[in-house]
Protein backbone atom coordinates (compact mmCIF):
# COMPACT_ATOMS: atom_id res chain seq x y z
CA UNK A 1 0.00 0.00 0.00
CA UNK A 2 2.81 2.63 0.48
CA UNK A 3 3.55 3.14 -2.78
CA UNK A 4 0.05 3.87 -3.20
CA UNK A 5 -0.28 7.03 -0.94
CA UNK A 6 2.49 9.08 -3.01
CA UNK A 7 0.59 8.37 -6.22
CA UNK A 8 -2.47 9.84 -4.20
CA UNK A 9 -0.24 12.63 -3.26
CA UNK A 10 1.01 13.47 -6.61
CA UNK A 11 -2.82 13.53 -8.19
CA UNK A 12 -4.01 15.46 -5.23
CA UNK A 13 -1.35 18.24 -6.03
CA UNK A 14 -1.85 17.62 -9.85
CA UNK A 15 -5.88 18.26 -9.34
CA UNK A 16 -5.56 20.53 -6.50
CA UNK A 17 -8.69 22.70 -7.46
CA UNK A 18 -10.53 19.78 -7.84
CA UNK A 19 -9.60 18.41 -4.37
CA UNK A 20 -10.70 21.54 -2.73
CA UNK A 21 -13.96 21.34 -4.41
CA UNK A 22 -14.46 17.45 -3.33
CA UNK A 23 -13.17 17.98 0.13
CA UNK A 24 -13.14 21.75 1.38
CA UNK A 25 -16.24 23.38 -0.79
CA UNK A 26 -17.12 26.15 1.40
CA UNK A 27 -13.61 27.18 1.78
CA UNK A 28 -12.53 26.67 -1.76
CA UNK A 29 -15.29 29.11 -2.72
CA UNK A 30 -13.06 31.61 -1.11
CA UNK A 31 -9.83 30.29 -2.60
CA UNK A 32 -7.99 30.69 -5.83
CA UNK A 33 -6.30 27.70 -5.39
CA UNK A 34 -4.97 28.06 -9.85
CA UNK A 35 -2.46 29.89 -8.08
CA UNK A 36 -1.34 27.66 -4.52
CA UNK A 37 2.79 27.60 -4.32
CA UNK A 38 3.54 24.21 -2.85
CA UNK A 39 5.56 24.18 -0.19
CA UNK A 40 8.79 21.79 0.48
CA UNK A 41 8.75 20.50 4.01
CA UNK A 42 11.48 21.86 5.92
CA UNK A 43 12.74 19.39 8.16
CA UNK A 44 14.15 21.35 10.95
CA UNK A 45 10.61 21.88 12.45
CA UNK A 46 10.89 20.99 15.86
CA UNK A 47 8.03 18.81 15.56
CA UNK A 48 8.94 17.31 11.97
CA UNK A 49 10.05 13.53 12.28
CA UNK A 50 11.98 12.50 9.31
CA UNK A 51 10.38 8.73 9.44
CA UNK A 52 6.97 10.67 8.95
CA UNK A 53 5.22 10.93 5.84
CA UNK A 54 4.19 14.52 5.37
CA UNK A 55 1.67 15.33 2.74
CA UNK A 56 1.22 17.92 0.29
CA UNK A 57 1.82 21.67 1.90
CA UNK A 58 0.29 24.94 -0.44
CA UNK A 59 -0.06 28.02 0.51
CA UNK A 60 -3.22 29.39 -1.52
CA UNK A 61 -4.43 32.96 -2.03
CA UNK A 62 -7.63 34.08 -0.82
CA UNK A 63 -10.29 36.18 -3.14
CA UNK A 64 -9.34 38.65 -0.42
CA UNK A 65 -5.85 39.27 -1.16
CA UNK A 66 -5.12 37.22 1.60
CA UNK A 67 -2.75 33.93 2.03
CA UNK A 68 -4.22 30.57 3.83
CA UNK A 69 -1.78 27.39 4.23
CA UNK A 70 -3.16 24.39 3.09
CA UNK A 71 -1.80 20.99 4.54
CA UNK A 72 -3.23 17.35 3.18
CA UNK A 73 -2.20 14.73 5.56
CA UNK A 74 -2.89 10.95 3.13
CA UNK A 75 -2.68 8.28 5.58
CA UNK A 76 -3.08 4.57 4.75
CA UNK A 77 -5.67 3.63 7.58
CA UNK A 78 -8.18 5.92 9.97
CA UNK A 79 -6.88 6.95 12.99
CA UNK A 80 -8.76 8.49 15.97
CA UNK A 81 -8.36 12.26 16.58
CA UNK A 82 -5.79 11.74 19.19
CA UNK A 83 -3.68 9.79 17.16
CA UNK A 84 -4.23 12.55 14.57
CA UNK A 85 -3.52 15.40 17.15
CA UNK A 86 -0.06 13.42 18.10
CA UNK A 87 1.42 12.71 14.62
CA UNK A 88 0.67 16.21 13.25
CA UNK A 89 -0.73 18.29 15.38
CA UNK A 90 2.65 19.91 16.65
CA UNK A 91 3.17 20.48 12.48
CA UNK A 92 0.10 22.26 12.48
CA UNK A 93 1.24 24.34 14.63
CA UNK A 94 4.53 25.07 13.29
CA UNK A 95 2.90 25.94 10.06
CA UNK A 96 0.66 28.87 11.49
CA UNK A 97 3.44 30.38 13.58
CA UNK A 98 6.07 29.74 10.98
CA UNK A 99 3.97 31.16 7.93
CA UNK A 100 1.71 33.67 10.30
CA UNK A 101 -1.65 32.74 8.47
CA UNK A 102 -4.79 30.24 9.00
CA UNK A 103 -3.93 26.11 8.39
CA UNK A 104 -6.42 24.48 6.77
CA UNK A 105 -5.94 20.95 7.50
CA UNK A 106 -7.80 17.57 5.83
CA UNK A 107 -6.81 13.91 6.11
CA UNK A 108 -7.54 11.60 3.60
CA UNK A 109 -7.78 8.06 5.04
CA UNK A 110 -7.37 5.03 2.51
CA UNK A 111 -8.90 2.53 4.68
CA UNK A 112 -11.76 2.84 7.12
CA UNK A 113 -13.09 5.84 9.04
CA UNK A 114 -16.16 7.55 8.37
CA UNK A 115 -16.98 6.93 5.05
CA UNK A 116 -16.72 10.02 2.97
CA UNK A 117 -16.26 14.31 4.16
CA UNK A 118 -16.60 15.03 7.89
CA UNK A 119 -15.54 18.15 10.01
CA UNK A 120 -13.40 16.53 12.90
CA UNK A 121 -11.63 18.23 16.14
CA UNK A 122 -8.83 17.18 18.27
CA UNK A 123 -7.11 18.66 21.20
CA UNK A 124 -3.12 19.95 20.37
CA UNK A 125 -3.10 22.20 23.80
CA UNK A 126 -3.14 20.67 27.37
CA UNK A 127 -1.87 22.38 30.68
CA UNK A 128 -2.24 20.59 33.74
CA UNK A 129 -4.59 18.24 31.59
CA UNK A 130 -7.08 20.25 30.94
CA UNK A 131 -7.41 21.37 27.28
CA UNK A 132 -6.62 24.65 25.93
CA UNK A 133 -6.33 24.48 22.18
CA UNK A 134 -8.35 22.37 19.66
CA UNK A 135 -7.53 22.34 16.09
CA UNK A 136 -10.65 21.05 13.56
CA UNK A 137 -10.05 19.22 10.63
CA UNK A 138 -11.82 17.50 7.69
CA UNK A 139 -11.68 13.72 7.05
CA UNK A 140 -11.47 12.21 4.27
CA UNK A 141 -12.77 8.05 3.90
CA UNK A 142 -12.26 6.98 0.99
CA UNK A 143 -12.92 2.81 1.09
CA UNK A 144 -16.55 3.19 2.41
CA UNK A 145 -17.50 5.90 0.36
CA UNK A 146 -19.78 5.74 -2.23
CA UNK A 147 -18.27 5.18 -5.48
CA UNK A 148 -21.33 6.22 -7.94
CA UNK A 149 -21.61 9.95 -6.23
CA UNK A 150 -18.05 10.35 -6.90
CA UNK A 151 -18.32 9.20 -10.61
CA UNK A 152 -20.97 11.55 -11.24
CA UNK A 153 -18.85 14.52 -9.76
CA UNK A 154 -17.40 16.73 -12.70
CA UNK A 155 -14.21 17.07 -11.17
CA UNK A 156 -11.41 14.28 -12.85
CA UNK A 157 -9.83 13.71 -9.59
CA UNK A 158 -12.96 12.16 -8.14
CA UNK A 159 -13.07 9.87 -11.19
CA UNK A 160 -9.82 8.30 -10.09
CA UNK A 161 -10.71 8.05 -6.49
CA UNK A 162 -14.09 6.38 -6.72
CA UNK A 163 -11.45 3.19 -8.14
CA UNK A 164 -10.67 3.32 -4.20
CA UNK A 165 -14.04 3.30 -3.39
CA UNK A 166 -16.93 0.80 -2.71
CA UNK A 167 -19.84 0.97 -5.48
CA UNK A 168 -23.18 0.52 -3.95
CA UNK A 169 -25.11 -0.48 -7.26
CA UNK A 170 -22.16 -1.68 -9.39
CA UNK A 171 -20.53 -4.78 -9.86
CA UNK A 172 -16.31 -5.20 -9.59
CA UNK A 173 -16.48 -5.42 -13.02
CA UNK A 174 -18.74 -2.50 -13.85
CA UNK A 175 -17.14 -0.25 -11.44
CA UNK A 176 -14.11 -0.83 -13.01
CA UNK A 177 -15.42 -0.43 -16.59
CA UNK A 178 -17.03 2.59 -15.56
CA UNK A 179 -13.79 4.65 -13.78
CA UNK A 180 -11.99 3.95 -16.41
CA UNK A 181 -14.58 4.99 -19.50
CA UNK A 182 -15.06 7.82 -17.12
CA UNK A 183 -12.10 9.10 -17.54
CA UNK A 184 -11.16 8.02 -21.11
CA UNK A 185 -14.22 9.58 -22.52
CA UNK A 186 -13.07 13.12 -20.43
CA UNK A 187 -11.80 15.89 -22.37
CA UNK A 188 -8.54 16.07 -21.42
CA UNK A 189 -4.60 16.33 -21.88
CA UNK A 190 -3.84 12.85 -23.36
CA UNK A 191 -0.73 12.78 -20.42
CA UNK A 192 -3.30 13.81 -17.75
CA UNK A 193 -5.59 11.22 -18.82
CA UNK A 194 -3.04 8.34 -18.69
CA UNK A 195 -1.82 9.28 -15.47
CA UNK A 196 -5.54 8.94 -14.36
CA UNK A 197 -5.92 6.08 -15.87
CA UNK A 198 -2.71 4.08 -14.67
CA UNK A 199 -3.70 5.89 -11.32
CA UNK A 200 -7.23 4.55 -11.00
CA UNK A 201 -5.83 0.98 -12.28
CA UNK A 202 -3.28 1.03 -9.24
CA UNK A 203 -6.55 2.16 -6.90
CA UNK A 204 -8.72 -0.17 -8.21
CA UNK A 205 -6.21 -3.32 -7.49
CA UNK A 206 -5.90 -1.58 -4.00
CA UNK A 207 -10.08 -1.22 -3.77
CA UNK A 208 -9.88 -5.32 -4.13
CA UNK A 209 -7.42 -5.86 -1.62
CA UNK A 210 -9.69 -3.72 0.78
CA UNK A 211 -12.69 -5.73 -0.12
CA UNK A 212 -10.81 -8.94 0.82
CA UNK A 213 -9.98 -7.54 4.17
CA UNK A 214 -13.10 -6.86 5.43
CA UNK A 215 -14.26 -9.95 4.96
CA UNK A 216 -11.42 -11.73 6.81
């Protein structure tokens, strides 16, 4: 599965507009995310482990003139907020003091979680254990969501993730026939398209190795 999460990394910076309108719609309408600057993790943050896998970093201008950092955390199976809190919350932080400007933060879960978009909080801020910061969040499921919705989205990064999805009407073989006419019948780049289309093959092997899971 590794090998899978920097493909999702790579599409999710490649589509970046799109992902904002999947994941983050009320915010993106106040983005103009055609013009994010993605950001290199620097790695002497004090709270940057080297082991970690860091997702994609933008900072993205606001229809306001203004600047909002944009961090999407891919991780290969849900984890509970706490969990969340301890493997990136100090980041989080970092990133507004080091960049002075909101962090919007989503995490995009491979396997399990709540199926689909959810606003989620967890506590980065405890003195004397009682809490004193929260930072909020947006999840991201993508095994139990549902495939179909995402197929009929416009955007062509949905058509490659609903590969890692599970189809609620279609068969295996129609959901597979279906991502991938979905995106060969698109109007696009003949490059962009492949990549989509090797993309959602690799998802789609992964969405059958899920399946089998579950059912151990």
């Amino acid at each position: 599965m590794p090998h899978r999460i920097p493909l999702l990394r790579s599409l999710i910076r490649l589509f970046f507009a799109d992902y904002l309108r999947l994941v983050e719609p009320d915010s993106a309408e106040h983005l103009r995310p055609e013009e994010a600057s993605f950001l290199i993790p620097r790695r002497d943050l004090s709270n940057w482990n080297e082991e970690d896998e860091l997702g994609v970093v933008a900072e993205v201008p606001t229809r306001r003139d203004e600047t909002v950092t944009v961090l999407v955390q891919v991780e290969p199976e849900a984890c509970p907020p706490a969990e969340i809190s301890d493997r990136i919350g100090g980041y989080f932080l970092d990133l507004e003091i080091r960049y002075c400007q909101p962090v919007l933060l989503s995490v995009v879960y491979l396997r399990g979680g709540r199926p689909g978009v959810h606003l989620e909080s967890a506590a980065v801020g405890k003195v004397g254990g009682v809490e004193v910061l929260r930072m909020f969040y947006t999840s991201f499921g993508l095994s139990g969501a549902r495939a179909e919705y995402y197929l009929d989205r416009p955007e062509p990064l949905a058509w490659a993730l609903a590969a890692l999805m599970r189809p609620a009407r279609l068969s295996p073989s129609e959901h597979r026939k279906t991502c991938l006419d979905r995106i060969a019948g698109a109007g696009l780049d003949d490059k962009v398209r492949l990549l989509l289309s090797r993309s959602a093959e690799v998802f789609l092997e992964l969405g059958v190795d899920a399946c089998i899971h579950d059912r151990v």
